[in-house]
Protein backbone atom coordinates (compact mmCIF):
# COMPACT_ATOMS: atom_id res chain seq x y z
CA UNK A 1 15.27 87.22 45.20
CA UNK A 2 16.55 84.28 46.77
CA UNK A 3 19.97 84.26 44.23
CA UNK A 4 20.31 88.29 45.39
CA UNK A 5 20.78 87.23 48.83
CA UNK A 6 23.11 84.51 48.17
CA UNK A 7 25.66 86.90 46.20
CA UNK A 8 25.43 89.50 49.17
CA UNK A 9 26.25 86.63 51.99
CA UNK A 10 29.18 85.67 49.57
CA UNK A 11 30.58 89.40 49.35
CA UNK A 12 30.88 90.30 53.01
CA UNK A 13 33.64 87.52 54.02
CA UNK A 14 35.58 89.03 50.50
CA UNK A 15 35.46 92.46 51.70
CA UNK A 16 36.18 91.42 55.67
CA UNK A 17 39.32 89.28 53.95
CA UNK A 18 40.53 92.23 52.16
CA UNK A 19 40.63 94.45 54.99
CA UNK A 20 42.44 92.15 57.30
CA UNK A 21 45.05 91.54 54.63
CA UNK A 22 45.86 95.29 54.80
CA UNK A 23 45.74 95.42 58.40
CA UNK A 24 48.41 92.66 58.91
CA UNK A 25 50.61 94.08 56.12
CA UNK A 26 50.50 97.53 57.84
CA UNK A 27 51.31 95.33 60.89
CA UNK A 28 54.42 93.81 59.49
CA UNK A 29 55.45 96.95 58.11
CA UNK A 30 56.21 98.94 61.47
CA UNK A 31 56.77 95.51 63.12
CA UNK A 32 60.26 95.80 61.42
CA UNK A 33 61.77 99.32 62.44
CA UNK A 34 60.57 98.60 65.75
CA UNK A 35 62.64 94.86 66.01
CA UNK A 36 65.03 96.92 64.38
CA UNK A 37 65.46 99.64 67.22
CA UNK A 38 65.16 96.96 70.03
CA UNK A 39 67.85 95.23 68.77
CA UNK A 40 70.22 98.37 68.65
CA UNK A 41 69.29 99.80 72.08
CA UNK A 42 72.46 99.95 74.43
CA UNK A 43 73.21 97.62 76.76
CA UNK A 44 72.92 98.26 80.19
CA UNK A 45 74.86 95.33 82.06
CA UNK A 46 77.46 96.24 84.64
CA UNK A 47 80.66 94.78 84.48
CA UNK A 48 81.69 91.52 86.97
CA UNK A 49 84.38 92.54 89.03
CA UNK A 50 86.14 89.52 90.99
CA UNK A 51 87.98 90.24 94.08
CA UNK A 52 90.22 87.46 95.45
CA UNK A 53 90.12 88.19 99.35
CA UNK A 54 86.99 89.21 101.85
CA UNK A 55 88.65 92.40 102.74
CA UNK A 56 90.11 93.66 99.82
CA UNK A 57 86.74 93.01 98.51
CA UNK A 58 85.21 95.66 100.95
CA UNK A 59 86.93 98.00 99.68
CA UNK A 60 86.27 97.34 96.09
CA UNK A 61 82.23 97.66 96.89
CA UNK A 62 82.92 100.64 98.73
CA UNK A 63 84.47 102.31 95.47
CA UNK A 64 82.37 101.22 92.63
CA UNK A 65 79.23 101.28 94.79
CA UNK A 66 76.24 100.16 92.50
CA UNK A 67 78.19 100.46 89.02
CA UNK A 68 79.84 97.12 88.62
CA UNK A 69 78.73 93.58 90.21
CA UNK A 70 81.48 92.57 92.55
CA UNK A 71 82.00 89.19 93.82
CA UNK A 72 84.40 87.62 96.19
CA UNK A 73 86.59 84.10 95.62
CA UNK A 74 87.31 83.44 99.23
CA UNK A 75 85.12 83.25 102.03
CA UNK A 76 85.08 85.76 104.78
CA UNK A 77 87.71 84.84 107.19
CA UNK A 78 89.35 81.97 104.93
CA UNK A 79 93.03 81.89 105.38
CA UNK A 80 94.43 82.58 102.24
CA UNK A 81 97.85 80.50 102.73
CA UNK A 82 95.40 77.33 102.83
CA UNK A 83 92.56 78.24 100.77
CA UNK A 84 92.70 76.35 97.00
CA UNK A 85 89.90 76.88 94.07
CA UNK A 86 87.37 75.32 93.17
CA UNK A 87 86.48 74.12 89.35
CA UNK A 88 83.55 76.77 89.36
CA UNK A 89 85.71 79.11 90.92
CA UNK A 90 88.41 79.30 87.96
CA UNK A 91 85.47 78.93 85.51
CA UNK A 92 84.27 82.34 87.22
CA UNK A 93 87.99 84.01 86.57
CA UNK A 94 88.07 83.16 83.20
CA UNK A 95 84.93 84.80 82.69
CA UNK A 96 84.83 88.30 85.00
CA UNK A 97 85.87 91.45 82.97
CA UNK A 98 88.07 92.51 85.71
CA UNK A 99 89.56 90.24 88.71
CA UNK A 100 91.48 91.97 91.57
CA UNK A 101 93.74 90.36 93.52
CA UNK A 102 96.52 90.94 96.99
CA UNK A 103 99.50 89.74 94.57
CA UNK A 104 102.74 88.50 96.13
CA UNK A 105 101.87 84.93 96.42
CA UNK A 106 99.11 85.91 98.75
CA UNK A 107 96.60 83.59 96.87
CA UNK A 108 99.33 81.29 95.43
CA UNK A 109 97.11 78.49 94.48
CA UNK A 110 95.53 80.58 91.24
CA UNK A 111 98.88 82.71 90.70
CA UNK A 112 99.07 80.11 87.79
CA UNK A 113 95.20 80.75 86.76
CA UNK A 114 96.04 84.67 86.67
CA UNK A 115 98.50 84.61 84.37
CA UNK A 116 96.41 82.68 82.00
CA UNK A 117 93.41 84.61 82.14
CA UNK A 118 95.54 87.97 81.21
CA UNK A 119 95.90 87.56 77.47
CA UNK A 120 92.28 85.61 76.98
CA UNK A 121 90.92 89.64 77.57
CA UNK A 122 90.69 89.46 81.46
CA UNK A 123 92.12 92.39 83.02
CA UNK A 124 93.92 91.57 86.22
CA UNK A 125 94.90 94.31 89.15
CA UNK A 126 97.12 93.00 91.68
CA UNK A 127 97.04 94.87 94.56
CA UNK A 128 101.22 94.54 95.63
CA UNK A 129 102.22 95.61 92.64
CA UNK A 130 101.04 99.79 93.71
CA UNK A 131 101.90 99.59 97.48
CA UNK A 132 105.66 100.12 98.97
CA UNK A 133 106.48 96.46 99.96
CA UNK A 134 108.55 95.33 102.83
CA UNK A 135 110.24 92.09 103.17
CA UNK A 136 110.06 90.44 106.33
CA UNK A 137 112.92 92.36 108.32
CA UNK A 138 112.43 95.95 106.48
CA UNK A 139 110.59 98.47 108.12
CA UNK A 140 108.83 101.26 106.44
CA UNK A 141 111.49 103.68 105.49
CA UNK A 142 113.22 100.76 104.25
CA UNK A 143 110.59 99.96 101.76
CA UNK A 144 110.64 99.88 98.30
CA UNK A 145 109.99 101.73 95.19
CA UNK A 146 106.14 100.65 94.50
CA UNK A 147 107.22 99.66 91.08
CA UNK A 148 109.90 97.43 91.72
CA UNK A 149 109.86 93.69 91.26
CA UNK A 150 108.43 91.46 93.74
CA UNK A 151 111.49 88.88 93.65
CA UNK A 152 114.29 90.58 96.28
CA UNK A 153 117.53 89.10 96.88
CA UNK A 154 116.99 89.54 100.19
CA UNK A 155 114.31 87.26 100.94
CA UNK A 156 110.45 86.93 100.19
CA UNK A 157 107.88 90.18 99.81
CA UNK A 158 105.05 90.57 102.91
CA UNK A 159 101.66 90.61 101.21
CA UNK A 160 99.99 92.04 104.36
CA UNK A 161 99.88 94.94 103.30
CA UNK A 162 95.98 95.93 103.93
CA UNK A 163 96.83 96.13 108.18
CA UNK A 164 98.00 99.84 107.00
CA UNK A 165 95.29 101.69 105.88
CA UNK A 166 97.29 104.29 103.84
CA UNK A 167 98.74 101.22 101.69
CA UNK A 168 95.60 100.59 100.93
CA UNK A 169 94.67 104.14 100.19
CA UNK A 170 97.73 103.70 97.52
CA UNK A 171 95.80 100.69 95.91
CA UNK A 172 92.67 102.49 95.72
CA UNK A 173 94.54 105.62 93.86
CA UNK A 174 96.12 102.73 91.16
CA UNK A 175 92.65 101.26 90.92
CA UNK A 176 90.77 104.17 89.77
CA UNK A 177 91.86 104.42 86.58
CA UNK A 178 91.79 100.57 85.74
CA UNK A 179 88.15 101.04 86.66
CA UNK A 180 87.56 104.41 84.32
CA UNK A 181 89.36 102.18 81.87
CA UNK A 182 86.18 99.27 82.51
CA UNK A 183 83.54 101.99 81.68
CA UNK A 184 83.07 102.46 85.52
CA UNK A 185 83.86 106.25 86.48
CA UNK A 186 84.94 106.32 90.09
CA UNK A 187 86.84 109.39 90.27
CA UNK A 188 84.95 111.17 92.92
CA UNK A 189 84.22 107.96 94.94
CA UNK A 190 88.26 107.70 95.00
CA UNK A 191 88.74 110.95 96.38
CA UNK A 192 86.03 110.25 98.60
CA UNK A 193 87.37 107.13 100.28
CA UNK A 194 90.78 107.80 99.83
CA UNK A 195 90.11 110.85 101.97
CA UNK A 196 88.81 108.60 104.39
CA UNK A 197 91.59 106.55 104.12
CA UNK A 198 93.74 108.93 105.61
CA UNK A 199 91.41 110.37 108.38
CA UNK A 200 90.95 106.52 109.47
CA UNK A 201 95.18 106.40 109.89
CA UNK A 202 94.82 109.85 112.18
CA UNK A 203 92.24 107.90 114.11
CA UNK A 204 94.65 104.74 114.26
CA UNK A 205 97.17 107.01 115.82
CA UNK A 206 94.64 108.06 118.77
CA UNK A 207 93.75 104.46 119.18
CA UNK A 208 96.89 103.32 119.72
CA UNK A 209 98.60 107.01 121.74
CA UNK A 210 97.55 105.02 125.02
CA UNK A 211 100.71 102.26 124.26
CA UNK A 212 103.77 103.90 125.78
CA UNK A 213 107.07 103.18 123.00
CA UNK A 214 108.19 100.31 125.30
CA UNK A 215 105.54 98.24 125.94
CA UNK A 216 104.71 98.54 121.98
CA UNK A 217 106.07 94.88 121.30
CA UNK A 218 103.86 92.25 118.69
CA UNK A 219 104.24 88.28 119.22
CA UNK A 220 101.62 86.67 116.54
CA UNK A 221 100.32 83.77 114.61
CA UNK A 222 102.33 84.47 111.89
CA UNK A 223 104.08 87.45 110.45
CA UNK A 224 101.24 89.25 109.58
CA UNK A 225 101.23 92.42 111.26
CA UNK A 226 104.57 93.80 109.00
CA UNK A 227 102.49 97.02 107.77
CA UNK A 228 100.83 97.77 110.49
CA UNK A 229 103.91 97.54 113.05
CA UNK A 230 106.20 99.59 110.82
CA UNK A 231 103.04 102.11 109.88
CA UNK A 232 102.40 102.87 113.57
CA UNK A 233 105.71 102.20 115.53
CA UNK A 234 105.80 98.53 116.95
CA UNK A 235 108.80 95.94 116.92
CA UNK A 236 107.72 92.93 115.84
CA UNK A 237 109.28 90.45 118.19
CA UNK A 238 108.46 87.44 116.37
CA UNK A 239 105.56 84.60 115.43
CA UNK A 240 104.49 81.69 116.59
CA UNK A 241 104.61 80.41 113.09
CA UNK A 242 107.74 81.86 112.05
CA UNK A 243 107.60 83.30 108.35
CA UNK A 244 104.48 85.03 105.99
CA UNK A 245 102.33 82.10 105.54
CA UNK A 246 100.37 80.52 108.22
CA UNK A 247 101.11 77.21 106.82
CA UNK A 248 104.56 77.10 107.64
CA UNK A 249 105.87 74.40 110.58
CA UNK A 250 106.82 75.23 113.29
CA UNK A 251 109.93 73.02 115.88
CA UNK A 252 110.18 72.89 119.81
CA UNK A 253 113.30 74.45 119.80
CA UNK A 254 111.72 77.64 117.86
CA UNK A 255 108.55 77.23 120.03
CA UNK A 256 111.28 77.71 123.02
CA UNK A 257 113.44 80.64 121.30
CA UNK A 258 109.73 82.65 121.40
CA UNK A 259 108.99 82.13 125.07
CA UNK A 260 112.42 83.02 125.69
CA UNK A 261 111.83 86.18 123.58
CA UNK A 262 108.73 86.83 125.59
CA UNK A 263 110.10 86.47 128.90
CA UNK A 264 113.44 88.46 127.96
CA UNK A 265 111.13 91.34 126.29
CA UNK A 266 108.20 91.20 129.06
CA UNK A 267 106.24 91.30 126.31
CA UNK A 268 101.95 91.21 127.65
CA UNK A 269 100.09 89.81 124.98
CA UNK A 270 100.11 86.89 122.17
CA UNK A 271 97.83 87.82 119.33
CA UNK A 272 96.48 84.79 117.49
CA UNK A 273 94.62 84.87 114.36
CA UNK A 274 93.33 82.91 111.19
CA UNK A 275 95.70 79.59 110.81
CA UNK A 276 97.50 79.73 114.50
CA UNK A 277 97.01 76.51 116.23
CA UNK A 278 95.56 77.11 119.36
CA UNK A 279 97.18 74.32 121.53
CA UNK A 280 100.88 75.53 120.85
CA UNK A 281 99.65 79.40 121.68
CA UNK A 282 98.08 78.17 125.43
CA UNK A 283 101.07 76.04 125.54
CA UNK A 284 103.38 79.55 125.42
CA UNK A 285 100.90 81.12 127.05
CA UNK A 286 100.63 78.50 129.64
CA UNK A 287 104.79 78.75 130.17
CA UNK A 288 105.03 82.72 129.33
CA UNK A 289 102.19 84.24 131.80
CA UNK A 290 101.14 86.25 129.10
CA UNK A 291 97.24 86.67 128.30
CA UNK A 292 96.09 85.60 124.40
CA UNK A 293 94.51 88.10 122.19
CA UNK A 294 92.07 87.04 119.08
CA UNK A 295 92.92 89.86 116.15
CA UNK A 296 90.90 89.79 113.33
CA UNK A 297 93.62 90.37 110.83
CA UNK A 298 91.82 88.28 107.97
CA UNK A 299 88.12 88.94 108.65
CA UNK A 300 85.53 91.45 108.45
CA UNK A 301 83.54 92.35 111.01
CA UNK A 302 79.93 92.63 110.98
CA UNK A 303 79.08 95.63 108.97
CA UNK A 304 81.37 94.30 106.29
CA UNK A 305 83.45 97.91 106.85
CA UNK A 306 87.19 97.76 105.78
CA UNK A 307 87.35 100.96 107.83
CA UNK A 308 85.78 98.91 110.85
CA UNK A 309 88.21 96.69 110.17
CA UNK A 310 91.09 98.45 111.13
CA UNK A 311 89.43 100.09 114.25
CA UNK A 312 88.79 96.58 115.39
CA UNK A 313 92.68 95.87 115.08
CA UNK A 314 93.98 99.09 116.50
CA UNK A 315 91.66 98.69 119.51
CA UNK A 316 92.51 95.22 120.10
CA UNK A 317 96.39 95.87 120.28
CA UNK A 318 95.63 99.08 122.18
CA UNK A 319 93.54 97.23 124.81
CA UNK A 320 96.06 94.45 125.33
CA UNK A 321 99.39 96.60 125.07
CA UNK A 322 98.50 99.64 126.74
């Protein structure tokens, strides 16, 4: 009786050992499609966009909205004449799948970086390269073909262009594609904002109806305001910096031909912005009479609007000129 029991303790472990063995092979056996499906599933990552400049930027996130990650190189307000990359920040170009930038020497400490990037498999937009440029003595209906080069025998290309909002519109229409191209379908957010584009230059022109033609006159930091002046009608009489960067010098006797201007053209306001050294513009301002105007013209204002933006500008001028 006693040997009976011993064989029945010794058979239920056997039996319980058998069972589990099929239970782990039926395990492993789905365990396998299922890796196997996981592994195939489609990714879902956006696509890193890279914008070069704060505002340009705005308008980037307003078009592609939540279907692509989009960072920006430069910090808000940063003058772009002065700013220079960091190590990080040319380790991030080298990796995004699509970096936009102005173009036209705008951001001329990476202009190197950008054409290296181009044949690794980055693509690269450059913003100048779909807008009518202007050197710095054309006005609009002297402007170029979009499409032609950037190197002009008559002097160097303005890449201001974003103070006109219908340039801009022009970039957003090149864009568009380059983005469908990415896997990001923008279509109907193009038409969208380009639409808006083009009701913000309407409400530009009211802004600015309340400057009569001769008291439309620009003195600024530097000669920034190209696009916007020819766009809408203003002379630019000159720049307290004279040429398109803000880091060029500036002499006494070219500091005196501007006050002279001034004086001659009764023009009322200096506009200063990003870059313009403040004791040479309360020095002409000082000698002049005229009152000094801050204009945003390289940052965005608080709701991070490119549309805002431009209202900002336009009301500024409007409110000192008018």
């Amino acid at each position: 009786m006693g040997a009976s029991h011993t064989t029945l303790r010794l058979d239920i472990p056997r039996r319980w050992h058998v069972r589990t063995a099929v239970l782990v092979a039926l395990v492993l056996s789905l365990a396998v499609p299922l890796r196997s499906v996981t592994q195939s599933a489609p990714t879902t990552e956006r696509p890193d966009i890279l914008v070069t400049t704060g505002v340009l930027g705005a308008v980037v996130r307003d078009l592609v909205g939540d279907a692509a990650t989009v960072s920006v190189l430069m910090g808000d307000g940063v003058d772009p004449h002065e700013w220079s990359p960091s190590a990080q920040d040319i380790e991030t170009l080298h990796h995004a799948d699509l970096v936009i930038a102005n173009g036209a020497h705008l951001e001329a400490a990476i202009d190197e970086v950008l054409d290296e990037v181009a044949p690794s498999g980055v693509t690269v937009f450059r913003a100048m390269d779909h807008v009518a440029v202007r050197g710095t003595d054309d006005g609009l209906e002297g402007a170029e073909d979009p499409t032609a080069s950037h190197d002009r025998e008559d002097g160097p290309v303005d890449p201001h262009f974003w103070t006109d909002p219908l340039s801009m519109r022009d970039v957003v229409s090149a864009l568009v594609p380059v983005l469908t191209g990415l896997g990001v379908d923008t279509a109907q957010q193009g038409r969208d904002l380009m639409g808006r584009l083009t009701d913000l230059d309407a409400e530009v022109r009211a802004i600015l109806a309340v400057v009569p033609a001769e008291r439309r006159k620009l003195v600024t930091g530097h000669e920034s305001m190209g696009y916007f002046a020819a766009r809408y009608g203003f002379q630019l009489v000159g720049a307290i910096i004279p040429g398109l960067s803000s880091q060029g010098e500036v002499s006494a006797s070219q500091l005196a031909a501007i006050a002279a201007l001034i004086r001659e053209q009764a023009v009322p306001a200096i506009f200063t912005e990003v870059g313009t050294s403040q004791a040479v513009v309360d020095a002409i301002a000082g000698e002049t009479g005229v009152q000094v105007v801050p204009l945003p013209s390289h940052a965005l204002p608080a709701d991070g609007s490119y549309l805002t933006f431009i209202r900002d500008i336009a009301t500024a001028i409007a409110g000192a000129l008018a």
